[in-house]
Protein backbone atom coordinates (compact mmCIF):
# COMPACT_ATOMS: atom_id res chain seq x y z
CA UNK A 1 8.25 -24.62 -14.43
CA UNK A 2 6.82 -21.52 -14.36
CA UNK A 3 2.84 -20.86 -13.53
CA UNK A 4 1.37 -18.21 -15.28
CA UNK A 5 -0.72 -16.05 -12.58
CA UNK A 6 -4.27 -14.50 -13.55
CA UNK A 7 -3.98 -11.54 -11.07
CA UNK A 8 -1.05 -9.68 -9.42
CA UNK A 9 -0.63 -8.08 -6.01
CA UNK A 10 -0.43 -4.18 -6.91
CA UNK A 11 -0.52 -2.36 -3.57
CA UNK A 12 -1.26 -3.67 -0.16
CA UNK A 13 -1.54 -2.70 3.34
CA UNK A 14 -0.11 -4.54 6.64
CA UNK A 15 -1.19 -3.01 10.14
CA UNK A 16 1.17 -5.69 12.17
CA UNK A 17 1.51 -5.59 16.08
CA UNK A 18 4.25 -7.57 17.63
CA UNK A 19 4.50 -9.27 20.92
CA UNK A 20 6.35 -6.38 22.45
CA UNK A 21 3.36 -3.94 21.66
CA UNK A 22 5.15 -2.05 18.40
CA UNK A 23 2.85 -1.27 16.25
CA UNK A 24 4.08 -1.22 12.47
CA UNK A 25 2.46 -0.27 9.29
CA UNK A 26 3.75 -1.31 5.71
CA UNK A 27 2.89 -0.05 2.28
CA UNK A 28 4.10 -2.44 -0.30
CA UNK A 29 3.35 -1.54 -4.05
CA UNK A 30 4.33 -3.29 -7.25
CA UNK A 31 6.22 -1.34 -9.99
CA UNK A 32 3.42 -1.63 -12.96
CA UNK A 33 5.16 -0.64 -15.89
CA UNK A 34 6.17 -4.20 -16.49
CA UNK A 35 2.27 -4.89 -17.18
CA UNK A 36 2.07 -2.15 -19.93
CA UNK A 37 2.61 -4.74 -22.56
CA UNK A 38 -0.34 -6.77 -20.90
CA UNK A 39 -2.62 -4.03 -21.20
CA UNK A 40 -3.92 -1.53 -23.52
CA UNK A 41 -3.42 2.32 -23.39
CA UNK A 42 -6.29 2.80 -21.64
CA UNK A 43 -5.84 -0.05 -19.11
CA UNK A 44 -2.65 0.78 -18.31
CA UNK A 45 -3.43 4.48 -17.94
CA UNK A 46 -6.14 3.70 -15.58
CA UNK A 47 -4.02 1.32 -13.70
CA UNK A 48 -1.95 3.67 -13.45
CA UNK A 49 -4.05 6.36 -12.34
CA UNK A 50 -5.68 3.99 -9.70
CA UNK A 51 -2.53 2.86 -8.28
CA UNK A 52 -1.01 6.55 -7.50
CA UNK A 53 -4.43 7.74 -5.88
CA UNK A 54 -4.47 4.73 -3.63
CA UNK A 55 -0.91 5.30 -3.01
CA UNK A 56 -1.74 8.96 -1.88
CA UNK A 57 -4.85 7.71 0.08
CA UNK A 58 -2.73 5.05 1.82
CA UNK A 59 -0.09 7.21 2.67
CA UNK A 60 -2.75 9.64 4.25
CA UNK A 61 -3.97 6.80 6.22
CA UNK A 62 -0.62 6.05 7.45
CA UNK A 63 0.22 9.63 8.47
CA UNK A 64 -3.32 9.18 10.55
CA UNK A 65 -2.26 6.29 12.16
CA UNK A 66 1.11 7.66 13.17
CA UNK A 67 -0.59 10.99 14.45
CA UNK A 68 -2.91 9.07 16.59
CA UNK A 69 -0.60 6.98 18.32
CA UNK A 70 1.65 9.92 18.90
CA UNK A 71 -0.76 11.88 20.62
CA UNK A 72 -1.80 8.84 22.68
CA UNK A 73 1.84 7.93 23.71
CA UNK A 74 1.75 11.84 24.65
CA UNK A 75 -1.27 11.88 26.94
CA UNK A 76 -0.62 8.71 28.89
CA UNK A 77 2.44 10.56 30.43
């Protein structure tokens, strides 16, 4: 039997650092055109709009992440 959920995962985030010291980071988002039904125009639309900005900020982050621990890996040599 199916549950039906109030809320959804959209877009999330995972800084994850195993036991051998790799450091990983994952960007997982949720295709949202299967909520336009859901939603009205103008919900969906802002959805929408929210989801792509975070997308861009997150991928910044993740580009700052990776740029930082190259230069580290470079100056410890």
């Amino acid at each position: 039997m199916r549950t039906k959920r109030k809320e959804a995962k959209l877009l999330s985030y995972t800084l994850l650092y195993d036991r051998t010291g790799k450091l990983v980071t994952e960007r997982t988002s949720t295709d949202i055109s299967e909520l336009k039904k859901f939603l009205s125009k103008e919900e969906y639309n802002a959805l929408n709009t929210v989801v792509r900005e975070a997308t861009t900020k997150l991928d910044n982050v993740h580009s700052y992440i990776e740029n930082y621990l190259s230069a580290r890996v470079m100056t410890q040599k």
